[in-house]
Protein backbone atom coordinates (compact mmCIF):
# COMPACT_ATOMS: atom_id res chain seq x y z
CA UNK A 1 2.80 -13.13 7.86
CA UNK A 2 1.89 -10.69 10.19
CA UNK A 3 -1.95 -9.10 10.73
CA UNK A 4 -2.39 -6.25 8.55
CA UNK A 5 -3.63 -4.24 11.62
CA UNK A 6 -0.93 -4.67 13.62
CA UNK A 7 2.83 -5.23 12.12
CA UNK A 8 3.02 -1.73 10.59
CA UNK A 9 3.45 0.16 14.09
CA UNK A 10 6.36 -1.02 14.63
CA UNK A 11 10.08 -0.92 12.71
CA UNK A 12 10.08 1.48 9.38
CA UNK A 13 6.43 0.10 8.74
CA UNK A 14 5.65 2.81 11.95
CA UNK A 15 4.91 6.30 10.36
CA UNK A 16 6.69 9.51 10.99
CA UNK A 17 5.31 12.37 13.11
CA UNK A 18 7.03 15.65 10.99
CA UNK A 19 7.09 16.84 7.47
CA UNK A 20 10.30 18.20 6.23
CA UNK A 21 12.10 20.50 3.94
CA UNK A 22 15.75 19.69 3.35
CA UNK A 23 17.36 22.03 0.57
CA UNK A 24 20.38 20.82 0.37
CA UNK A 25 21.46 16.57 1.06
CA UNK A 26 25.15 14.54 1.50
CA UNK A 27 25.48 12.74 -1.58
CA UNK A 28 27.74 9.48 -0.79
CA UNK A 29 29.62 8.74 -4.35
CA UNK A 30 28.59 10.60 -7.21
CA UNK A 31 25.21 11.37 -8.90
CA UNK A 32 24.98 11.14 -11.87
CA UNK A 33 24.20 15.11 -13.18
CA UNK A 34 21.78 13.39 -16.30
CA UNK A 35 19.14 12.32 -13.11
CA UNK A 36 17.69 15.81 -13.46
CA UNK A 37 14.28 15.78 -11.73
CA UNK A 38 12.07 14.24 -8.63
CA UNK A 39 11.01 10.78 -7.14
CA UNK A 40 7.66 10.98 -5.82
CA UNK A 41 7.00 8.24 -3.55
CA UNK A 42 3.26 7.65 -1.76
CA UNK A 43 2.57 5.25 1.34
CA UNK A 44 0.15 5.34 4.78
CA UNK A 45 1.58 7.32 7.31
CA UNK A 46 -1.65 8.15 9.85
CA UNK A 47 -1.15 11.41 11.73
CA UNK A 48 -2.40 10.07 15.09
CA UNK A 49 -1.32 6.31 15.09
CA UNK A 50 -1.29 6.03 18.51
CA UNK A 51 -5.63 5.69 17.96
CA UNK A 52 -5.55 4.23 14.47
CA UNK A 53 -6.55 0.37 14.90
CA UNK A 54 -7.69 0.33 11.00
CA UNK A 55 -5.56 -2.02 8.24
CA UNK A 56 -2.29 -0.47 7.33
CA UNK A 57 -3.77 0.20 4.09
CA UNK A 58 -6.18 2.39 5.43
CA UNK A 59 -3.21 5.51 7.00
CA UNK A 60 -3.15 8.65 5.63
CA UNK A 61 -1.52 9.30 2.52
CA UNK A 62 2.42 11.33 3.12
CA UNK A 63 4.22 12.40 -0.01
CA UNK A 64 8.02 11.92 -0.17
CA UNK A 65 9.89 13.87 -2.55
CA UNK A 66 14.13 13.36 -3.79
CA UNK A 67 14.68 16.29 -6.61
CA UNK A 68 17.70 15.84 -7.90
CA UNK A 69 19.78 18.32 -10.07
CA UNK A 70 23.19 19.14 -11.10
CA UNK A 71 24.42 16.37 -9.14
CA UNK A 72 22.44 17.96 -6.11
CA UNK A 73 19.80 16.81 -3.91
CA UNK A 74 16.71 18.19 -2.23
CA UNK A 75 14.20 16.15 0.10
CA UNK A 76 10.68 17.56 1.25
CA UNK A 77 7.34 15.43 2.74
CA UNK A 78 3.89 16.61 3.06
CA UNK A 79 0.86 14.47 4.17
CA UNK A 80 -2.01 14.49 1.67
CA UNK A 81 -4.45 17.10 3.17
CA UNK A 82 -7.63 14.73 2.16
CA UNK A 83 -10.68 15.80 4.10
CA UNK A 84 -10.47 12.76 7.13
CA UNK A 85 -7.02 14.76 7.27
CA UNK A 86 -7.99 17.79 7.57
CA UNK A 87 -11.07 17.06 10.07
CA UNK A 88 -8.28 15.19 12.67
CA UNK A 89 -5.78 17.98 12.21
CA UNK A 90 -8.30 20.52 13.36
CA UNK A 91 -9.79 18.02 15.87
CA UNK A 92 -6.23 17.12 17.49
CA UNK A 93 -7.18 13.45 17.20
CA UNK A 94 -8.15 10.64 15.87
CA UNK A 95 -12.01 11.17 14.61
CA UNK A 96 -12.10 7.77 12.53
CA UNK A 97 -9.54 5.38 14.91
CA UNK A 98 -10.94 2.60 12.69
CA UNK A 99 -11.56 4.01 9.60
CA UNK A 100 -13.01 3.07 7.18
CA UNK A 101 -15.43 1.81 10.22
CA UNK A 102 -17.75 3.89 10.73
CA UNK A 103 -18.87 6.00 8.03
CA UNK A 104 -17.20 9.43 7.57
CA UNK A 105 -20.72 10.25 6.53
CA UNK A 106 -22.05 9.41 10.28
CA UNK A 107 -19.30 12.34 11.16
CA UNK A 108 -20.25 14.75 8.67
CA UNK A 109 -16.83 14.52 6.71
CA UNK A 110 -16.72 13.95 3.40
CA UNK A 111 -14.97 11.07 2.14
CA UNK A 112 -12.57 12.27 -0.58
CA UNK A 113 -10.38 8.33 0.74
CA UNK A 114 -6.77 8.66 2.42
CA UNK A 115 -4.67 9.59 -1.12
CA UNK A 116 -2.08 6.62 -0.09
CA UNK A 117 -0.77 4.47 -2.35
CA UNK A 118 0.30 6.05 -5.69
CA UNK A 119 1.48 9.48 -7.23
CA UNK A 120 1.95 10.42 -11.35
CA UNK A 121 2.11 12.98 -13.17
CA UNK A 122 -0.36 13.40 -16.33
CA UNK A 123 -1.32 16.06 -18.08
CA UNK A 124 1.10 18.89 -16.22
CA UNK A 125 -0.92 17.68 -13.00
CA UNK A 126 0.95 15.85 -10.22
CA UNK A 127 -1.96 13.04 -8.66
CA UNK A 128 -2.03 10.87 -5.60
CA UNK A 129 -4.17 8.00 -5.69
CA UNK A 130 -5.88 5.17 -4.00
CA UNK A 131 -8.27 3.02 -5.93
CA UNK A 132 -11.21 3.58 -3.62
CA UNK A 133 -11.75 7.47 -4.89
CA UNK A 134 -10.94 10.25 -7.41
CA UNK A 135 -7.16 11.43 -7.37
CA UNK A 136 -5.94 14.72 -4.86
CA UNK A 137 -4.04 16.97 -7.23
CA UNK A 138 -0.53 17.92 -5.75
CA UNK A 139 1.69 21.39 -5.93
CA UNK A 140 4.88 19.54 -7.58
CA UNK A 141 6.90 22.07 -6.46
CA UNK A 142 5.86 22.79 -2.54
CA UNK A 143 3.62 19.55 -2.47
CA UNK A 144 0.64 21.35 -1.09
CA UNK A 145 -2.81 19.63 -1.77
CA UNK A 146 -4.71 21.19 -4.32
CA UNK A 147 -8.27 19.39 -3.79
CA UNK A 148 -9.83 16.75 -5.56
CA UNK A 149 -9.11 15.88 -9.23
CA UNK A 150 -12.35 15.46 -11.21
CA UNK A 151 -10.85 16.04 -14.84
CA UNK A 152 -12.35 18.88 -15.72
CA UNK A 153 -15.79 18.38 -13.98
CA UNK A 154 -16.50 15.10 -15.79
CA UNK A 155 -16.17 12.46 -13.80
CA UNK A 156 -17.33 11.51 -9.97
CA UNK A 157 -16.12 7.94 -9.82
CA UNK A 158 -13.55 5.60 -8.30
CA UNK A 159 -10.14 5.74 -9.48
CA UNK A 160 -7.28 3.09 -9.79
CA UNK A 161 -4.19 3.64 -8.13
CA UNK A 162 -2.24 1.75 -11.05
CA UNK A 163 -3.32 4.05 -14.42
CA UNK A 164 -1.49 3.17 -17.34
CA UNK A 165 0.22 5.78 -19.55
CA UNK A 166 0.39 4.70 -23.37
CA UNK A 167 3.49 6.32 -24.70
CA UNK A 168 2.00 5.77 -28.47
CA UNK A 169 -1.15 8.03 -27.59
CA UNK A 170 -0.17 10.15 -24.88
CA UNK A 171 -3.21 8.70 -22.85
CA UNK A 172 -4.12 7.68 -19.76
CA UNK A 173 -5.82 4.58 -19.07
CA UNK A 174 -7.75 3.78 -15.63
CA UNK A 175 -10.16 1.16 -14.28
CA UNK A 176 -12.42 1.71 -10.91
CA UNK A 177 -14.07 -1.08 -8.78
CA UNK A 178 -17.67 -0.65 -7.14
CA UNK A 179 -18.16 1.56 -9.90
CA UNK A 180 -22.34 1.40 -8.56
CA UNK A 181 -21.65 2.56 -5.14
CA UNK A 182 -19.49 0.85 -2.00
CA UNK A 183 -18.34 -2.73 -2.76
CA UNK A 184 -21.02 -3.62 -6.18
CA UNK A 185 -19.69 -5.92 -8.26
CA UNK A 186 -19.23 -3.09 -11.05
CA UNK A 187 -16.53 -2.15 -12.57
CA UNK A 188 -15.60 1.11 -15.13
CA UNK A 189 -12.58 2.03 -17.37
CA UNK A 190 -11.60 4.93 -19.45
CA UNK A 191 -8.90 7.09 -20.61
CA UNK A 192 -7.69 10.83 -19.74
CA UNK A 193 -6.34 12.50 -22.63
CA UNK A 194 -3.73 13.91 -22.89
CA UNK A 195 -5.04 17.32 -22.50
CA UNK A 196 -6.37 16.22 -18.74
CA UNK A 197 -10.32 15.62 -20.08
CA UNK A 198 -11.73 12.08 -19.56
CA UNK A 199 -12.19 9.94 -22.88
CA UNK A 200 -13.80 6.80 -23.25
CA UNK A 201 -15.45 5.63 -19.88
CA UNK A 202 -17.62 2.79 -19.97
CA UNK A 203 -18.82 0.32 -17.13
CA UNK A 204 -19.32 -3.65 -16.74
CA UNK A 205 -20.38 -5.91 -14.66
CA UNK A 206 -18.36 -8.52 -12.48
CA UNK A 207 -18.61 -12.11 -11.18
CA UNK A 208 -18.63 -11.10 -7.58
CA UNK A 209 -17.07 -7.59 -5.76
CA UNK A 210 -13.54 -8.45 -5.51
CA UNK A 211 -10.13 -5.87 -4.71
CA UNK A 212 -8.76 -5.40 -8.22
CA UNK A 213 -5.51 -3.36 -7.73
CA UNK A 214 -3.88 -3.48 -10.86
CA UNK A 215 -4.65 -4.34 -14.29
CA UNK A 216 -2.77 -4.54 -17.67
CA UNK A 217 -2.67 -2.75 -21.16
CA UNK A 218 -1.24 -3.78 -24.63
CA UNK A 219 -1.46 -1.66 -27.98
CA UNK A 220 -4.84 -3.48 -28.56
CA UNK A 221 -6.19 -5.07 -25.64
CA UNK A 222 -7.08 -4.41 -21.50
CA UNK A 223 -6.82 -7.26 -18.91
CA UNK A 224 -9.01 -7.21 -15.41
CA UNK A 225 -8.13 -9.77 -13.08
CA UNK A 226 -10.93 -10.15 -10.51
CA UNK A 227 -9.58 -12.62 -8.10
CA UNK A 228 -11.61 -13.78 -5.27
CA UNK A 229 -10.50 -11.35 -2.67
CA UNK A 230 -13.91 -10.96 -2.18
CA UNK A 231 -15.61 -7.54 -1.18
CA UNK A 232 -18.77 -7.29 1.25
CA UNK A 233 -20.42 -4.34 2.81
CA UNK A 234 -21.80 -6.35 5.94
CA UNK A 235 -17.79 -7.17 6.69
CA UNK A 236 -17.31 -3.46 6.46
CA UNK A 237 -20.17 -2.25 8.72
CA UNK A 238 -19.13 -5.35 11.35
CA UNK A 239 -15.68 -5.42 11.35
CA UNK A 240 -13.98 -2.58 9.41
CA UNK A 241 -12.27 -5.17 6.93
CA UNK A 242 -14.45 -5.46 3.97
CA UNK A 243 -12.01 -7.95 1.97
CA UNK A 244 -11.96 -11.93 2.45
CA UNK A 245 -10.54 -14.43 -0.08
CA UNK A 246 -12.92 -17.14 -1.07
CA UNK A 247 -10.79 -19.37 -3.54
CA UNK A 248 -14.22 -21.49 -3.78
CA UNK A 249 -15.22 -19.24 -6.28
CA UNK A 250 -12.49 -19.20 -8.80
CA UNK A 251 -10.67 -16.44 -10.65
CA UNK A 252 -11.36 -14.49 -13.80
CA UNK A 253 -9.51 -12.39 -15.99
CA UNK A 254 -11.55 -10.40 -18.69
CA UNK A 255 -9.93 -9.52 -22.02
CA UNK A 256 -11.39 -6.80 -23.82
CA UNK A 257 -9.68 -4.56 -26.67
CA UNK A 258 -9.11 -1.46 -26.58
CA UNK A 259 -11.01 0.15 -29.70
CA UNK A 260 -14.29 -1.89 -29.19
CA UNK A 261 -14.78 -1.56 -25.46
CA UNK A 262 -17.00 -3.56 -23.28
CA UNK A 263 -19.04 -4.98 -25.79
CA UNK A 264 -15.64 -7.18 -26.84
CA UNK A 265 -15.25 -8.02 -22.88
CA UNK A 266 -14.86 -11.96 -22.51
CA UNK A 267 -13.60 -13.85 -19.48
CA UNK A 268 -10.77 -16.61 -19.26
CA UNK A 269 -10.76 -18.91 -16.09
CA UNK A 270 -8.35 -17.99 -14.07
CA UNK A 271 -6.72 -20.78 -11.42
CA UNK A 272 -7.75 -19.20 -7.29
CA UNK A 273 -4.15 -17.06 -7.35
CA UNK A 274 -4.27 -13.00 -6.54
CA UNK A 275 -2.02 -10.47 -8.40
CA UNK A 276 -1.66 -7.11 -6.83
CA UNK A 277 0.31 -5.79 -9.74
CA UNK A 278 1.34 -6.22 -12.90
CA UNK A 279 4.47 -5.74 -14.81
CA UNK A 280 3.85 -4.90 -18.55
CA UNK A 281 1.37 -6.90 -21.10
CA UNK A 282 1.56 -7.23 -24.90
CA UNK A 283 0.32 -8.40 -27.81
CA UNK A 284 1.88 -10.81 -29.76
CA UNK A 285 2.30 -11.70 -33.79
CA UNK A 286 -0.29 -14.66 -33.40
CA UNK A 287 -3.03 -13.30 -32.03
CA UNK A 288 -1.89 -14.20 -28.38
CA UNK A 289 -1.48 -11.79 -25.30
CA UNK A 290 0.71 -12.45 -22.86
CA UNK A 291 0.83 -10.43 -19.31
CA UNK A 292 3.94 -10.65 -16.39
CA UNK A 293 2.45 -10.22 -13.18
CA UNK A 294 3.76 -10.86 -9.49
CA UNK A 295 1.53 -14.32 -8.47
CA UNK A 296 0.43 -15.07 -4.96
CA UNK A 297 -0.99 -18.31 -4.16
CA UNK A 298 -2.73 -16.15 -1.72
CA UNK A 299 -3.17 -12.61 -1.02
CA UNK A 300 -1.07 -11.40 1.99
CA UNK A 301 -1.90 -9.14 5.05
CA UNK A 302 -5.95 -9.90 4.66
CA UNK A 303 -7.99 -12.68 5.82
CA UNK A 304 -7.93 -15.58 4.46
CA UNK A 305 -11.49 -18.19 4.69
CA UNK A 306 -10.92 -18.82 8.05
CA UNK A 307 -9.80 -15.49 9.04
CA UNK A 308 -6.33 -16.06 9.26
CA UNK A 309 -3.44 -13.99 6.91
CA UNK A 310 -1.44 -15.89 4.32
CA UNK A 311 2.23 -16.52 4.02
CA UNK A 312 3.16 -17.72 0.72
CA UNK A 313 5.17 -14.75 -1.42
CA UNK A 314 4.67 -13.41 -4.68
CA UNK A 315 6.48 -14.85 -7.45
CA UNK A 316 7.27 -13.23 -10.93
CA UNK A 317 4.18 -15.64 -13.11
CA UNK A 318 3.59 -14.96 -17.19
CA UNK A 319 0.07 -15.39 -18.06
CA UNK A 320 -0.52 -16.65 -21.74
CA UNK A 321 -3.99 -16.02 -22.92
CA UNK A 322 -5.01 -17.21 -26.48
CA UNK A 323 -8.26 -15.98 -27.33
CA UNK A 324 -8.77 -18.12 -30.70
CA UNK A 325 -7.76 -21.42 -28.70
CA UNK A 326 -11.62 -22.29 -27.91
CA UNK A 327 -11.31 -22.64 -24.36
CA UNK A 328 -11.31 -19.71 -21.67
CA UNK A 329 -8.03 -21.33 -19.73
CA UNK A 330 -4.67 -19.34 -20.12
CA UNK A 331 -1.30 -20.71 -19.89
CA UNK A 332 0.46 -19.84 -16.39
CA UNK A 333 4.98 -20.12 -16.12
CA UNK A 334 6.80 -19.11 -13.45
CA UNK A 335 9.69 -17.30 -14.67
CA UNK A 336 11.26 -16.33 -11.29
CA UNK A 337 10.69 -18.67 -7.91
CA UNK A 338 12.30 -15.48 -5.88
CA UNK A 339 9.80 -14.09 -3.48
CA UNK A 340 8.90 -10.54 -4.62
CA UNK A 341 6.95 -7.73 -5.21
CA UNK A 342 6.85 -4.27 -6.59
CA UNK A 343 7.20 -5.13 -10.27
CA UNK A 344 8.87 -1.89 -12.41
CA UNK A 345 10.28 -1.55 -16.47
CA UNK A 346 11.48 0.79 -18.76
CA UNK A 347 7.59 2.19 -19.49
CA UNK A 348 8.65 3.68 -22.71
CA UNK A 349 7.84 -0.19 -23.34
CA UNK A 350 4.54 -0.23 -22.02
CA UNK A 351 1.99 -2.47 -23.62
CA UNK A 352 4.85 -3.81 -25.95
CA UNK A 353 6.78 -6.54 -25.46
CA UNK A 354 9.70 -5.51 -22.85
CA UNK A 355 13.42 -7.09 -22.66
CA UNK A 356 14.14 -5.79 -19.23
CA UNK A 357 12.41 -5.61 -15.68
CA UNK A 358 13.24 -4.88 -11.82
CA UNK A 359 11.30 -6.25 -8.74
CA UNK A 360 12.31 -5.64 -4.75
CA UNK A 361 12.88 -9.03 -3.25
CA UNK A 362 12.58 -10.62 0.30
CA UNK A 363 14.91 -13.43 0.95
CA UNK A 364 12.91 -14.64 4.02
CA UNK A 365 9.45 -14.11 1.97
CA UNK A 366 8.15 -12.01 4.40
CA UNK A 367 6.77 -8.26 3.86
CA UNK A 368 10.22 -6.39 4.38
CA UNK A 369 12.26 -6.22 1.16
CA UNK A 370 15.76 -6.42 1.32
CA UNK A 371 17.34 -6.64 -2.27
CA UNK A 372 16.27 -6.04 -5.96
CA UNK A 373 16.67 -7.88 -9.14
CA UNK A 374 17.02 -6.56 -12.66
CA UNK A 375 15.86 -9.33 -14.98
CA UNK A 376 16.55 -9.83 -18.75
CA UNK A 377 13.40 -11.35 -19.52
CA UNK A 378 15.03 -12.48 -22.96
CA UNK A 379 18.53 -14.42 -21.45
CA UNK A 380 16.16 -15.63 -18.54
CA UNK A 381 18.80 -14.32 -16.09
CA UNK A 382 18.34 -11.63 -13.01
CA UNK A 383 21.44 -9.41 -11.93
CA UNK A 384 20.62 -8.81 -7.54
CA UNK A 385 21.48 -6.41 -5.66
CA UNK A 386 21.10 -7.23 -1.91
CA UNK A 387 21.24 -5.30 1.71
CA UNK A 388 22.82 -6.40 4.66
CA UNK A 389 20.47 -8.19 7.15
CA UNK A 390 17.62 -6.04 9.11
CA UNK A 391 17.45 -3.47 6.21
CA UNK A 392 15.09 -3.05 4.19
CA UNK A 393 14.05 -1.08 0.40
CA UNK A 394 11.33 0.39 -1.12
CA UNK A 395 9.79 -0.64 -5.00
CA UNK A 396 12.63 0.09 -7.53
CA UNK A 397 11.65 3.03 -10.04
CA UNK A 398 13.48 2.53 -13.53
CA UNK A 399 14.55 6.29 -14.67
CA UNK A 400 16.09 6.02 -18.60
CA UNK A 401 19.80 7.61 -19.33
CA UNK A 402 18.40 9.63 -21.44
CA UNK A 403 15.35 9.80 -23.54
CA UNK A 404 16.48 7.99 -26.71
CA UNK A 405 18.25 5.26 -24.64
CA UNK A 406 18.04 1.88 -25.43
CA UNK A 407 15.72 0.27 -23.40
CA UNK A 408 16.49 -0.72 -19.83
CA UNK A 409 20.04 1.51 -19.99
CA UNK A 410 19.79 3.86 -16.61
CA UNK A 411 19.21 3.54 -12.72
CA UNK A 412 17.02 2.24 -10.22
CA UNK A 413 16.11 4.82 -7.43
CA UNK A 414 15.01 2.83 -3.97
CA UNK A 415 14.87 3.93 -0.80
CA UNK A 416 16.89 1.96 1.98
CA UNK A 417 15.98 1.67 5.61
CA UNK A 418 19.11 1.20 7.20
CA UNK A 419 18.02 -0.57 10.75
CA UNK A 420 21.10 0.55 12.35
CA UNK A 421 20.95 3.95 12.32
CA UNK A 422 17.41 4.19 11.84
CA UNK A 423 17.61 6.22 9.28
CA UNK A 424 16.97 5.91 5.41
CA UNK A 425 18.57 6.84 1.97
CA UNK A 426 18.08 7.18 -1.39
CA UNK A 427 19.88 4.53 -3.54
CA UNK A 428 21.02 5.40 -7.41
CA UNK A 429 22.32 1.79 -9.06
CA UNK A 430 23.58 1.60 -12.44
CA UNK A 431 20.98 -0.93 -14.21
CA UNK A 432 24.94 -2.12 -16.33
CA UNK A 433 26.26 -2.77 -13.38
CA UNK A 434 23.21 -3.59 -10.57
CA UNK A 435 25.81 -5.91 -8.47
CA UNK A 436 28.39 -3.24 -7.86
CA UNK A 437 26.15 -1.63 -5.47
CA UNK A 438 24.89 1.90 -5.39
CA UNK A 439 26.80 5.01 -7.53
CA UNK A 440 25.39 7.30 -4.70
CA UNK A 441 23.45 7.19 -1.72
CA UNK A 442 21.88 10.03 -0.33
CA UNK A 443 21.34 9.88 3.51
CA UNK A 444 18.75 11.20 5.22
CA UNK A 445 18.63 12.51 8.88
CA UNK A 446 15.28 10.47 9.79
CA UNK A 447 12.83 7.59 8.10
CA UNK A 448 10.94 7.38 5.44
CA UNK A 449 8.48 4.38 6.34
CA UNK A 450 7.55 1.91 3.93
CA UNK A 451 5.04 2.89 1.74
CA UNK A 452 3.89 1.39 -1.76
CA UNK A 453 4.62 3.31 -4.99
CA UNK A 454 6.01 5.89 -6.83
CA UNK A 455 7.60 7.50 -9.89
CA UNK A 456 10.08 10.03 -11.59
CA UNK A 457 9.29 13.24 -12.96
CA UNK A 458 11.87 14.43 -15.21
CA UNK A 459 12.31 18.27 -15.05
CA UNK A 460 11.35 18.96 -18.12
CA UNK A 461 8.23 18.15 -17.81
């Protein structure tokens, strides 16, 4: 596994030096004229790489946008105009080459984070995120950065980059970590209504500061897992890389539900294993809640105790938890030994029990994906789709037929990096028919590096 501060300058992990606005794309087979709206994808794309020796996590945030309409499609990318952003761009340079070492504070610029790794659309507001801060609201039309999100003036916290939106409520749910100030062991949660105002927020305490990336949501119940990816403000001063796994100290994953809040919180035992996301979590008829997460035996791209980076993959795990068993251990199956990431479903399904789900898969385990699977969860059976060798794809986003399709009946939009030409391309597959290959590609005349997640926007909405 290559060092997280050093692998993504080179290949499609290197970022791209322009934004773009291309009207009017070549469509390569036919489009299918009911995908009537936009991908948004987010990933680190730092504006002066040729001084950035931070993490790759750590680049500056670059929208990329596919609309698609009337069998027509569109392409624009704009960099998140965060206020680190916005200090280089007027500088000409790098002010924070090792960011976030030292403090933007020391520099006078306020830090509003680097808006990298998410983007979704709530409450007729488009929002990129990254856990570490509050969301940077988005023009969805022209892209242009709007300022900082704070949901109506009532919150001023940290902000997951994984909400969950419950299609039975119409609410958002969120968690933040270091919810007390950089790297304490605090945590919060809370909703956004639907109407954009914040909810329920409440906060809890931790067994240690740890990277929580994801977390899960039934009908009833919210799961933290608080693996021991370790967070310490000393490592951050020293060395700019806050985050070391310590599997001596064991893994927890708290169970709370939803309508009592903290004050139901309890905490199973969790083997030393990190999850950076989750697919879906529900509640069953006996009492039990079961969760489908991607499973590393170690998290990759960060140190490990001794300093080195892991190299074991991700594999598709189904945590079992049981809370009138009497113990605080949960069950653990693998359902798929296929390395992967990037877990995606039909979210019409989310926190109920889902038939259907897609991952992006590596057949060398590394950190370049180069096929997807789309796995009936019930037949325990995957239908792949693969690339030819030296390409790679970006997380699969599930967009429905139409809205009262059964579940999992649509496409999967990924982007390809297509070594070759260096050049990428949207990819529509048929989720009835993922081993045929693409029903259109849509090239485009440069790279879109690899970045982390995204999501649809139907144009309706």
């Amino acid at each position: 596994m290559p060092d997280g501060t050093v692998f993504h300058r080179a290949g499609n992990f290197a970022p791209i030096a322009r934004e773009h606005d291309i009207p009017d794309l070549p469509v390569i087979g036919e489009l299918p004229r009911a995908l009537n709206g936009t991908l948004f994808g987010n990933g680190p794309n730092p504006q002066f790489p040729e001084a950035a020796d931070s993490h790759w996590f750590f680049g500056d945030g670059m929208i990329h946008a596919f609309t698609l309409r009337d069998g027509r499609a569109a392409y624009r990318n704009r960099w998140v105009r965060t206020h680190k952003w916005q200090a280089e761009r007027a500088a000409g340079r790098a002010l924070l080459p090792c960011y976030p070492k030292p403090s933007l504070a020391g520099l006078g610029i306020r830090d509003s984070g680097v808006a990298n790794t998410n983007v979704v659309w709530h409450a007729g507001k488009l929002l990129a995120l990254e856990e570490g801060h509050l969301p940077f609201e988005l023009d969805p039309h022209t892209l242009d950065t709007r300022g900082v999100e704070r949901f109506r003036g009532c919150f001023d916290g940290p902000f997951t980059a994984h909400p969950k939106h419950d299609p039975a409520t119409g609410e958002l749910l969120f968690f933040g970590c270091s919810a007390d100030g950089p790297l304490t062991p605090v945590m919060h949660w809370g909703t956004v209504q639907p109407c954009g105002r914040i909810g329920k927020l409440e906060r809890f305490c931790t067994r240690y500061c740890a990277m929580v990336h994801d977390f899960a949501v039934t009908a009833r119940h919210v799961l933290f897992p608080v693996m021991p990816l370790t967070g310490s403000l000393w490592r951050a001063l020293a060395t700019g890389q806050p985050f070391r796994w310590q599997p001596e100290l064991g893994g927890h994953v708290g169970l709370m539900r939803r309508a009592e809040g903290v004050s139901s919180l309890r905490w199973f035992r969790a083997e030393s294993r990190f999850v950076f996301h989750v697919m879906n979590a529900w509640d069953e008829e006996d009492g039990r809640i079961v969760a489908d997460v991607m499973q590393f035996d170690a998290p990759p791209l960060l140190p490990g105790p001794d300093g080195s980076t892991a190299t074991a993959p991700a594999r598709l795990a189904r945590w079992t938890l049981d809370p009138d068993a009497g113990t605080d251990a949960f069950a653990t199956d693998i359902l798929d030994e296929t390395p992967a990431e990037f877990p995606r479903f039909d979210e019409c399904r989310t926190g109920l029990r889902n038939r259907f789900g897609a991952y992006a898969v590596s057949s060398g385990g590394g950190v370049v994906f180069d096929g997807l699977a789309w796995r009936d969860l019930q037949a325990k059976r995957a239908d792949r789709f693969a690339l030819p060798p030296g390409d790679g794809l970006s997380e699969p986003v599930f967009v429905p037929r139409a809205p009262d399709a059964p579940e999992g009946d649509g496409w999967l939009l990924t982007v390809a990096w297509r070594a070759e030409h260096r050049r990428s391309e949207l990819l529509v597959l048929d989720t009835q028919h993922i081993g045929a290959g693409p029903v259109a590609r849509i090239p485009l005349p440069h790279r879109v590096p690899f970045g982390f997640h995204g999501n649809w926007v139907p144009a309706t909405q």
